[in-house]
C-alpha atoms as a PDB file:
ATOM      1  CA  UNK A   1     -22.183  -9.144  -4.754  1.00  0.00           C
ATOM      2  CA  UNK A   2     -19.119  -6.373  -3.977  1.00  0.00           C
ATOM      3  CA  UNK A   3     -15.994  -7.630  -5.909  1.00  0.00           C
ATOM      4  CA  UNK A   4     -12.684  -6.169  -4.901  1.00  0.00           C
ATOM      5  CA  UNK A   5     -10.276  -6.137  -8.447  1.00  0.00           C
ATOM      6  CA  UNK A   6      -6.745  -6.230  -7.978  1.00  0.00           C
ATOM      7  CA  UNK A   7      -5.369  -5.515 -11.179  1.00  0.00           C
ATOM      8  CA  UNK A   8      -1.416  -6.406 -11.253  1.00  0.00           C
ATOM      9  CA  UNK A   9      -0.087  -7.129 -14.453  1.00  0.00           C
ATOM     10  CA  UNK A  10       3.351  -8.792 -15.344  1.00  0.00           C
ATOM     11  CA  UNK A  11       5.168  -6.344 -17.237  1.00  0.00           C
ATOM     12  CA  UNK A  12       5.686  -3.113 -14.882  1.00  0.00           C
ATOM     13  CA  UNK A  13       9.527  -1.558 -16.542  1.00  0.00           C
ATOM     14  CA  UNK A  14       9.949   1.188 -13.881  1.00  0.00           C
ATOM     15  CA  UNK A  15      10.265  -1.334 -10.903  1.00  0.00           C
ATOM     16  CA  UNK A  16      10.290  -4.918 -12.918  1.00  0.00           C
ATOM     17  CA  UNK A  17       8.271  -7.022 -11.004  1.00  0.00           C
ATOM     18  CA  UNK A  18       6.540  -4.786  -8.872  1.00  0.00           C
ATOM     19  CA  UNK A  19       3.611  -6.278  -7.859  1.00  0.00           C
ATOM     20  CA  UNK A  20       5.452  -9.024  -6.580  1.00  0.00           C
ATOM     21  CA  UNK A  21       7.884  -7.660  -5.278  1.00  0.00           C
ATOM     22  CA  UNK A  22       9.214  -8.254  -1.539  1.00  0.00           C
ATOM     23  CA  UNK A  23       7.833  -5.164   0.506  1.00  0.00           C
ATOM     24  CA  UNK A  24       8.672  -5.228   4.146  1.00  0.00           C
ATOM     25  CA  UNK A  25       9.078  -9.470   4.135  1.00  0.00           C
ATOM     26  CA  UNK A  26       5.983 -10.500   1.795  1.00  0.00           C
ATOM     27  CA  UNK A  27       4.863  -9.666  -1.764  1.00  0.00           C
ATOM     28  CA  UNK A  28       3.911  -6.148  -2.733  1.00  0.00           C
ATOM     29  CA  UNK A  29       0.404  -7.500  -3.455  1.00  0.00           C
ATOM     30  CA  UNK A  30       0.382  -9.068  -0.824  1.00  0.00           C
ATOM     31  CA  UNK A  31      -0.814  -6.123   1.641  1.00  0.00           C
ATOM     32  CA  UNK A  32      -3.556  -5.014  -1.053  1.00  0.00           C
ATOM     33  CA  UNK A  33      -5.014  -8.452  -0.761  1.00  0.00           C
ATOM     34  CA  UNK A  34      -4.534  -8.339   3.681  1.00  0.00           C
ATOM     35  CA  UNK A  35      -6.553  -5.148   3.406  1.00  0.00           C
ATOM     36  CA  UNK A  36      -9.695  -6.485   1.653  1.00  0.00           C
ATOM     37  CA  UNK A  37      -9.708  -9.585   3.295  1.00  0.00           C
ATOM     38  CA  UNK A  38     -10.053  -7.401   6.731  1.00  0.00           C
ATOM     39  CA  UNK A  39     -12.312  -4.894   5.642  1.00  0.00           C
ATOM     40  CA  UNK A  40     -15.042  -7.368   5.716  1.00  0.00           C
ATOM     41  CA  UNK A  41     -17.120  -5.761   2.564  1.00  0.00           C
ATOM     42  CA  UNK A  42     -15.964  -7.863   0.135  1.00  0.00           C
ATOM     43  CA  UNK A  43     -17.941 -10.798  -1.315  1.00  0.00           C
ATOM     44  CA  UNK A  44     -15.213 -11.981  -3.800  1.00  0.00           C
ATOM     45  CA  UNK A  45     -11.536 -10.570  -3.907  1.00  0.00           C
ATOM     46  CA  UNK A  46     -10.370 -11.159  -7.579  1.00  0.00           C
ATOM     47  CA  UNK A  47      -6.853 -10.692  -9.122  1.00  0.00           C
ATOM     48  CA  UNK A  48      -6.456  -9.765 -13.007  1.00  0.00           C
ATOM     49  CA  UNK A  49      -3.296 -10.904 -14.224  1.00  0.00           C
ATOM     50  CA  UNK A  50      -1.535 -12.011 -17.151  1.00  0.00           C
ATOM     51  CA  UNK A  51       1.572 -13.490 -15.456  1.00  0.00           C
ATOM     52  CA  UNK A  52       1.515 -16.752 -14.042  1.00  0.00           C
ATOM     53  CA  UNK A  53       3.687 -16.095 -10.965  1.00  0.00           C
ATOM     54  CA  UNK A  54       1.760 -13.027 -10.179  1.00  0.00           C
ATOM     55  CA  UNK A  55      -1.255 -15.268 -10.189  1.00  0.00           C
ATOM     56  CA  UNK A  56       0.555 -18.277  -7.723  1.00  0.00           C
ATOM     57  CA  UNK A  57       1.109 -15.465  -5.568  1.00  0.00           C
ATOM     58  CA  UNK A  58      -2.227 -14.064  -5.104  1.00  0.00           C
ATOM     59  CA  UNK A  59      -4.059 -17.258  -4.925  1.00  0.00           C
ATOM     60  CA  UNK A  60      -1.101 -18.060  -2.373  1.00  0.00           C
ATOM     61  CA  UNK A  61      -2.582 -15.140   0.034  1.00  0.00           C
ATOM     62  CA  UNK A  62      -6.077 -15.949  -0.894  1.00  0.00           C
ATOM     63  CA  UNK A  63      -7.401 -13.873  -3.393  1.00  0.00           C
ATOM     64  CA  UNK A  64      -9.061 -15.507  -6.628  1.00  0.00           C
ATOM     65  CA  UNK A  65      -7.638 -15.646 -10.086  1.00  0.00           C
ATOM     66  CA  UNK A  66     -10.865 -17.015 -12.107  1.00  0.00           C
ATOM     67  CA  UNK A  67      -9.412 -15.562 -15.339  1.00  0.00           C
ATOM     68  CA  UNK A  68      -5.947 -14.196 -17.284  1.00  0.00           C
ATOM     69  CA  UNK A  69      -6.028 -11.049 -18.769  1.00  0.00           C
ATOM     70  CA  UNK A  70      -5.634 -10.882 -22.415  1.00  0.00           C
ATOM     71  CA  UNK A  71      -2.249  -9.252 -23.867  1.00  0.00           C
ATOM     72  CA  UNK A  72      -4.546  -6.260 -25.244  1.00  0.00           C
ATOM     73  CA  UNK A  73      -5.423  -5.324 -21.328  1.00  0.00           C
ATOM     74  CA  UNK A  74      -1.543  -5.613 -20.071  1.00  0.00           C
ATOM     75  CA  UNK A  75       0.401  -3.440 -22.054  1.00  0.00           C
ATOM     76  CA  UNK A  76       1.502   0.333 -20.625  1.00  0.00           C
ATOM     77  CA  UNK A  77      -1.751   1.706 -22.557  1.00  0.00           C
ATOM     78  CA  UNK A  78      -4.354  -0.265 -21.134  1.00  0.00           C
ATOM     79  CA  UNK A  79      -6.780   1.732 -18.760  1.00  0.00           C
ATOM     80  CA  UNK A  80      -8.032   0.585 -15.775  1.00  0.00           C
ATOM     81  CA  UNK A  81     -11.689   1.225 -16.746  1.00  0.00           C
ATOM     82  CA  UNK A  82     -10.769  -1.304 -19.299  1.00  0.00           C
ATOM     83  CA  UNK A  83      -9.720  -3.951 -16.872  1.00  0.00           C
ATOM     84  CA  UNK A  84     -12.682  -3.144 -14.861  1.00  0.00           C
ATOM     85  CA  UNK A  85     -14.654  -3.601 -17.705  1.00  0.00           C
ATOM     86  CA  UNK A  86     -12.908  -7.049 -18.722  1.00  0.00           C
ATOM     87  CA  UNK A  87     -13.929  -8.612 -15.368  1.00  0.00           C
ATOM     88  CA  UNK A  88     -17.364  -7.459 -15.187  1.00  0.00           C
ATOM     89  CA  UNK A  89     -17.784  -8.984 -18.588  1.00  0.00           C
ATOM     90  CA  UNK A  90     -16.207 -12.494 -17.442  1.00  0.00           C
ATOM     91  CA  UNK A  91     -18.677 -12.401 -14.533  1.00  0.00           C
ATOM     92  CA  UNK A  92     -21.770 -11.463 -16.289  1.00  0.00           C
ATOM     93  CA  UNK A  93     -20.778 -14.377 -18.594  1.00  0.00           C
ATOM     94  CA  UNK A  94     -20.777 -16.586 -15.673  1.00  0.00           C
ATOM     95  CA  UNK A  95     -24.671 -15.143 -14.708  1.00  0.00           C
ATOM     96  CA  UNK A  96     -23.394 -13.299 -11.316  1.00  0.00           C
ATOM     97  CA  UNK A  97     -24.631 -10.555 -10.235  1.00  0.00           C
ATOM     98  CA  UNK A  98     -22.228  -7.548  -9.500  1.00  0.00           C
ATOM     99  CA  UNK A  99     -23.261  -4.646  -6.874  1.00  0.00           C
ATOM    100  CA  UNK A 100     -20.041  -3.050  -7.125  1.00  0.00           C
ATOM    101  CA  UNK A 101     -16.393  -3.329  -7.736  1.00  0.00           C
ATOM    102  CA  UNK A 102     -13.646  -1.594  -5.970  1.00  0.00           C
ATOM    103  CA  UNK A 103     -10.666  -1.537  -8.188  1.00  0.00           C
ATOM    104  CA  UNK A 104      -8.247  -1.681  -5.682  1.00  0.00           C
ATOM    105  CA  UNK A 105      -3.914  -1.148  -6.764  1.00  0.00           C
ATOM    106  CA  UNK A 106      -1.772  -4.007  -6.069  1.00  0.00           C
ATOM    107  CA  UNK A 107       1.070  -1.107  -5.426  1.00  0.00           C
ATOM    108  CA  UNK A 108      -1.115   0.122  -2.213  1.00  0.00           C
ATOM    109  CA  UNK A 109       0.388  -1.039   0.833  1.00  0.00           C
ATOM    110  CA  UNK A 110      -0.533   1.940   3.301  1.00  0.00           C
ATOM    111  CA  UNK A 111      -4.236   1.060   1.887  1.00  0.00           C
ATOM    112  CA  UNK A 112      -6.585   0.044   4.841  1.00  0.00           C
ATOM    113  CA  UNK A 113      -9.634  -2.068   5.580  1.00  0.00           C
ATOM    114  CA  UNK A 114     -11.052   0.915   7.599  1.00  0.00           C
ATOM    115  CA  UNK A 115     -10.856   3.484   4.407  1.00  0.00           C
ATOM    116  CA  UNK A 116     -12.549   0.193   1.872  1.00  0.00           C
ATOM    117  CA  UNK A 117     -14.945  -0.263   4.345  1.00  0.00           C
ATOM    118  CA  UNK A 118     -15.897   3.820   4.455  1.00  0.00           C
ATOM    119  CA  UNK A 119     -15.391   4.266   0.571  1.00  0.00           C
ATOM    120  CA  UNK A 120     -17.984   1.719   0.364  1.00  0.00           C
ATOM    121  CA  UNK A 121     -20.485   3.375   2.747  1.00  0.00           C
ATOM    122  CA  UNK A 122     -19.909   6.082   1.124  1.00  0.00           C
ATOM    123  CA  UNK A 123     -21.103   4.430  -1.964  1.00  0.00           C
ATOM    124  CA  UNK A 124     -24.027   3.505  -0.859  1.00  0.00           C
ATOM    125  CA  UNK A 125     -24.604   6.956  -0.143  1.00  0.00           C
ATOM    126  CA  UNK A 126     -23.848   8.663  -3.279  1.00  0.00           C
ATOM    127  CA  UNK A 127     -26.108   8.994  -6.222  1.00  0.00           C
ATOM    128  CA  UNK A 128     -25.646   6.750  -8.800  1.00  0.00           C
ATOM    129  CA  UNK A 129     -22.896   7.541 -11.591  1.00  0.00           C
ATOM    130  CA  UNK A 130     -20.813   8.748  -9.346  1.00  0.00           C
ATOM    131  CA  UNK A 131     -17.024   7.277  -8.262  1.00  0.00           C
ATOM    132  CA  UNK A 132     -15.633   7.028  -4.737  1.00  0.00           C
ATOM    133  CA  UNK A 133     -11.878   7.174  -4.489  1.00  0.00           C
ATOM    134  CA  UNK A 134      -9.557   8.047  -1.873  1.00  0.00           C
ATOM    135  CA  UNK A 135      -7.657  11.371  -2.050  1.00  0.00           C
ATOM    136  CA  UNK A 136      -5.454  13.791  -0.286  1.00  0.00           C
ATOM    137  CA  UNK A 137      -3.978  17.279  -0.110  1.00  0.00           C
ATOM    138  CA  UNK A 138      -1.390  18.633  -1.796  1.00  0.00           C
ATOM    139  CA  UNK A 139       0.823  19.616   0.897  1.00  0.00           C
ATOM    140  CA  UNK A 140       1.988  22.750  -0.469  1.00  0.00           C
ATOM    141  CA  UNK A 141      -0.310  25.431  -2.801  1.00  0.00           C
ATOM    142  CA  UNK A 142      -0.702  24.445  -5.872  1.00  0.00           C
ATOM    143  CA  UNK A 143      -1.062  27.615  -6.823  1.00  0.00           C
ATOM    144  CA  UNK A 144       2.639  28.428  -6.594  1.00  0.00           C
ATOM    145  CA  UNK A 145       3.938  26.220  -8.666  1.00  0.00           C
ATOM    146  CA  UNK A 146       6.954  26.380 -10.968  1.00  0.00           C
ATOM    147  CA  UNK A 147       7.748  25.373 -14.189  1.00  0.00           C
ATOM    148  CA  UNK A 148      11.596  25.100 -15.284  1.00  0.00           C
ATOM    149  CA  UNK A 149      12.670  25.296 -18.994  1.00  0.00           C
ATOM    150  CA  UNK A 150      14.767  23.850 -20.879  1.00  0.00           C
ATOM    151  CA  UNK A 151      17.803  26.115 -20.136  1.00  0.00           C
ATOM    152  CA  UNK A 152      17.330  25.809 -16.208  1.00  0.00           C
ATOM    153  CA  UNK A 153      15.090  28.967 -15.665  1.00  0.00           C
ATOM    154  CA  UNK A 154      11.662  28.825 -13.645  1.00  0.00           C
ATOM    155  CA  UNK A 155       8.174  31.150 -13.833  1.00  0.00           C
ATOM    156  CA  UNK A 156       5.425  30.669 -11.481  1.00  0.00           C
ATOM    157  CA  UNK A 157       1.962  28.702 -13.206  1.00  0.00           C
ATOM    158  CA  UNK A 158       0.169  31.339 -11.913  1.00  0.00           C
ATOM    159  CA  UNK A 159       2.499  34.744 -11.304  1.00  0.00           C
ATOM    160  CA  UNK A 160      -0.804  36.524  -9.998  1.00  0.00           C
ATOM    161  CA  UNK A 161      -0.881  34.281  -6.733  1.00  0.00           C
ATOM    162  CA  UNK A 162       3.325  35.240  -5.816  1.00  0.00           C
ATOM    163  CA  UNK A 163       1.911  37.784  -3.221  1.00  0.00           C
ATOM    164  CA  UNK A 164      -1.445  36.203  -1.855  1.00  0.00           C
ATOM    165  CA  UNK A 165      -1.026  34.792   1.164  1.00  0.00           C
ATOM    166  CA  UNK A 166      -1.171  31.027   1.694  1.00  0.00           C
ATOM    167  CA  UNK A 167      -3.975  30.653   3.910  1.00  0.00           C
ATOM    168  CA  UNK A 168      -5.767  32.769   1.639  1.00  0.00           C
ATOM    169  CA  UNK A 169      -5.557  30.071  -1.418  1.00  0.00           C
ATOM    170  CA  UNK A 170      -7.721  27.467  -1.874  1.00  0.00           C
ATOM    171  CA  UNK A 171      -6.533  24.159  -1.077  1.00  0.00           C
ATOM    172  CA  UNK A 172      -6.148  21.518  -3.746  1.00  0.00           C
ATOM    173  CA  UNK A 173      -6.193  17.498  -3.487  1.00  0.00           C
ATOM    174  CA  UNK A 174      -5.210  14.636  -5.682  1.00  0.00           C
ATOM    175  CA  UNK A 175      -5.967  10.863  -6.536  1.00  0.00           C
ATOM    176  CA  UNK A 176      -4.130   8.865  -3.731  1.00  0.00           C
ATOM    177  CA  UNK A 177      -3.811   6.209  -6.237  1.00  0.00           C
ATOM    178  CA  UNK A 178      -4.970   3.254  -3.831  1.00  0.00           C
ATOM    179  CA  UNK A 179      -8.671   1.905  -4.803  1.00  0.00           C
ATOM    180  CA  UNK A 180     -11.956   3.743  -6.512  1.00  0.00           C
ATOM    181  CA  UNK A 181     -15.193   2.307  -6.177  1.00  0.00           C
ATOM    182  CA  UNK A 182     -18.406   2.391  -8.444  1.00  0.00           C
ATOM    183  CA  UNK A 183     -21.311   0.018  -9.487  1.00  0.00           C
ATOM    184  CA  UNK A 184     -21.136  -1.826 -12.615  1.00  0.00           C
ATOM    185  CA  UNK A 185     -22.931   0.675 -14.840  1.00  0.00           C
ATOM    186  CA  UNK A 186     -20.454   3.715 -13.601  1.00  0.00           C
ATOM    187  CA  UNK A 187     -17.346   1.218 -14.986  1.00  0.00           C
ATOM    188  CA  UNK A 188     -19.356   0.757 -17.926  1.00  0.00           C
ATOM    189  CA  UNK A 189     -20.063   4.272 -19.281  1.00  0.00           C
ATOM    190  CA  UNK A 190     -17.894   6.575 -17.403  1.00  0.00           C
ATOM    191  CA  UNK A 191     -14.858   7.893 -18.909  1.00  0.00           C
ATOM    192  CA  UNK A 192     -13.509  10.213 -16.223  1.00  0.00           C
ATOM    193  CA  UNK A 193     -13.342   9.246 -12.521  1.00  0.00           C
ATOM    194  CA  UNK A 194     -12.991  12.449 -11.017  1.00  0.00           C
ATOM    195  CA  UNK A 195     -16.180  13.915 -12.216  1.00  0.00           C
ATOM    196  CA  UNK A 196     -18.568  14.609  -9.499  1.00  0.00           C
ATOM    197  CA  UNK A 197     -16.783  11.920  -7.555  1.00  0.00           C
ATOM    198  CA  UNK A 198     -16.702  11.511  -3.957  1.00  0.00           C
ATOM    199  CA  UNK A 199     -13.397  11.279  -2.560  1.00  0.00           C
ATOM    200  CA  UNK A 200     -12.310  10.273   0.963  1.00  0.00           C
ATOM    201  CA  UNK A 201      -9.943  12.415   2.219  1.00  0.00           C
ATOM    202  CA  UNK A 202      -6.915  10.767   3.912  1.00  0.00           C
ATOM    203  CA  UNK A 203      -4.113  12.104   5.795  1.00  0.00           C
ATOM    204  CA  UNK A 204      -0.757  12.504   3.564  1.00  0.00           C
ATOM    205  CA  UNK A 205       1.105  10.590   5.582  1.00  0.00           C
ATOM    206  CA  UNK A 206      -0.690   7.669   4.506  1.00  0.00           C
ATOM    207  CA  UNK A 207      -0.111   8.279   1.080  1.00  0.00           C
ATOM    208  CA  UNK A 208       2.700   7.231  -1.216  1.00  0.00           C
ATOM    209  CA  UNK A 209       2.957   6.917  -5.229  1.00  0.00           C
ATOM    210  CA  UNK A 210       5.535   4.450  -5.831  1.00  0.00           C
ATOM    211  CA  UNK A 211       7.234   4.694  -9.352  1.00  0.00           C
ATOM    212  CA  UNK A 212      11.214   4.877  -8.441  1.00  0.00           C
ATOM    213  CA  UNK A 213      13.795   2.778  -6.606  1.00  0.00           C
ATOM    214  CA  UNK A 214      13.808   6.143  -3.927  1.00  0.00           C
ATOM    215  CA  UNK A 215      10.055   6.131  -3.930  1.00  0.00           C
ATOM    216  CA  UNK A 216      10.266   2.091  -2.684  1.00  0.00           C
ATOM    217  CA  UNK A 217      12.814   2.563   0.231  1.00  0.00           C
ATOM    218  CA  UNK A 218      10.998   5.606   1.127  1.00  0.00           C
ATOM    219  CA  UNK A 219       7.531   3.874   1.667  1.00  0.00           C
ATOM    220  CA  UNK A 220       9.397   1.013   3.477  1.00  0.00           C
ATOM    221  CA  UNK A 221      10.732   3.321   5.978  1.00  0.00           C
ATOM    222  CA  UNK A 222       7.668   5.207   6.284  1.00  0.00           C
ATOM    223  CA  UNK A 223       5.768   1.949   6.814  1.00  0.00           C
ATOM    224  CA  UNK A 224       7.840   0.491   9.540  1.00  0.00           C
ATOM    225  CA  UNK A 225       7.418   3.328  11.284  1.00  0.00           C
ATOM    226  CA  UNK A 226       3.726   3.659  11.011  1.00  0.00           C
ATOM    227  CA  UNK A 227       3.712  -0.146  11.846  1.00  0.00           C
ATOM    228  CA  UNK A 228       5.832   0.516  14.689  1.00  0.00           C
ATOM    229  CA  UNK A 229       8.585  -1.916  13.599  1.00  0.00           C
END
């Protein structure tokens, strides 16, 4: 059985309510649970929740809410291996059989059945231990980065790189923060996803992280237009 875990707990501070939030005309979680529904991998799509509402919501759009999160598991500190780890428990308490779980954001609405459906090929594929997640470039060099201090002033990361050429550095990626699959023993004992993962590269325009009130309109403009609305 392939589980797809929404985790989407009630207290986010930076944008209260978050996961519920009206994005484009229906709940934030809403398009999470649209995009596992369509990717057709799925045997069980299953939302871990503390809140109530969150949980009307998601069984509203028909995803699953078998259990509540305990308070330990919903505070800022808790990881998401430790969610994972919480519903695998529940299920092996219930004698079901889990092939793998894709831990997949509530927050991701550019995420699509297309990219589930490949991450989980791509699964299949990889040896076992390993993560698949989706990622993406870093659209300028990494390598070139500043720091500013505390009185205003800025130095390069890495002063050695101000004259190499761009084309001549290599090019760095990062977590697109939408879903990361593994098999039940990966969630178990891994503590780092990135290790020897295997990402899926997507294009940056499909990619936003949103934490801030500019961050939301942002994605809601960018959406539109990539919906062509």
């Amino acid at each position: 059985m392939k589980i797809a875990l929404i985790p989407a707990r009630g207290g986010s501070k930076r944008i209260p309510r978050k996961n519920i939030r009206p994005f484009r005309g229906k709940p934030m979680i809403a398009w999470s649970i649209a995009a596992a529904q369509a990717a057709n991998c799925f045997d069980r799509i299953v939302v871990s929740t503390d809140d109530e509402e969150i949980a009307a919501v998601a069984l509203r759009h028909g995803a699953e809410v078998p259990f509540f999160r305990p308070a330990a598991l919903s505070d800022d500190q808790a990881t998401t291996q430790a969610v994972v780890r919480h519903a695998l428990q529940w299920f092996e308490r219930q004698d079901l059989t889990v092939e793998a779980v894709c831990c997949l954001y509530a927050t991701a609405p550019f995420v699509q059945a297309a990219d589930l459906a490949a991450a989980a090929a791509l699964l299949d594929q990889a040896p076992p231990g390993r993560f698949v997640f989706a990622a993406t470039s870093f659209p300028f060099p990494i390598q070139r980065a500043i720091r500013i201090d505390t009185e205003g002033r800025s130095a390069m990361f890495q002063p050695e790189h101000f004259n190499t050429r761009s084309q001549d550095l290599e090019e760095a990626y990062h977590d697109a923060g939408q879903f990361y699959w593994a098999r039940p023993q990966t969630w178990a004992s891994s503590t780092y996803l990135f290790e020897d993962g295997r990402p899926l590269i997507l294009p940056r325009w499909r990619v936003e992280d949103i934490d801030t009130e500019e961050d939301w309109l942002r994605a809601e403009l960018l959406h539109r237009l990539l919906e062509g609305q």
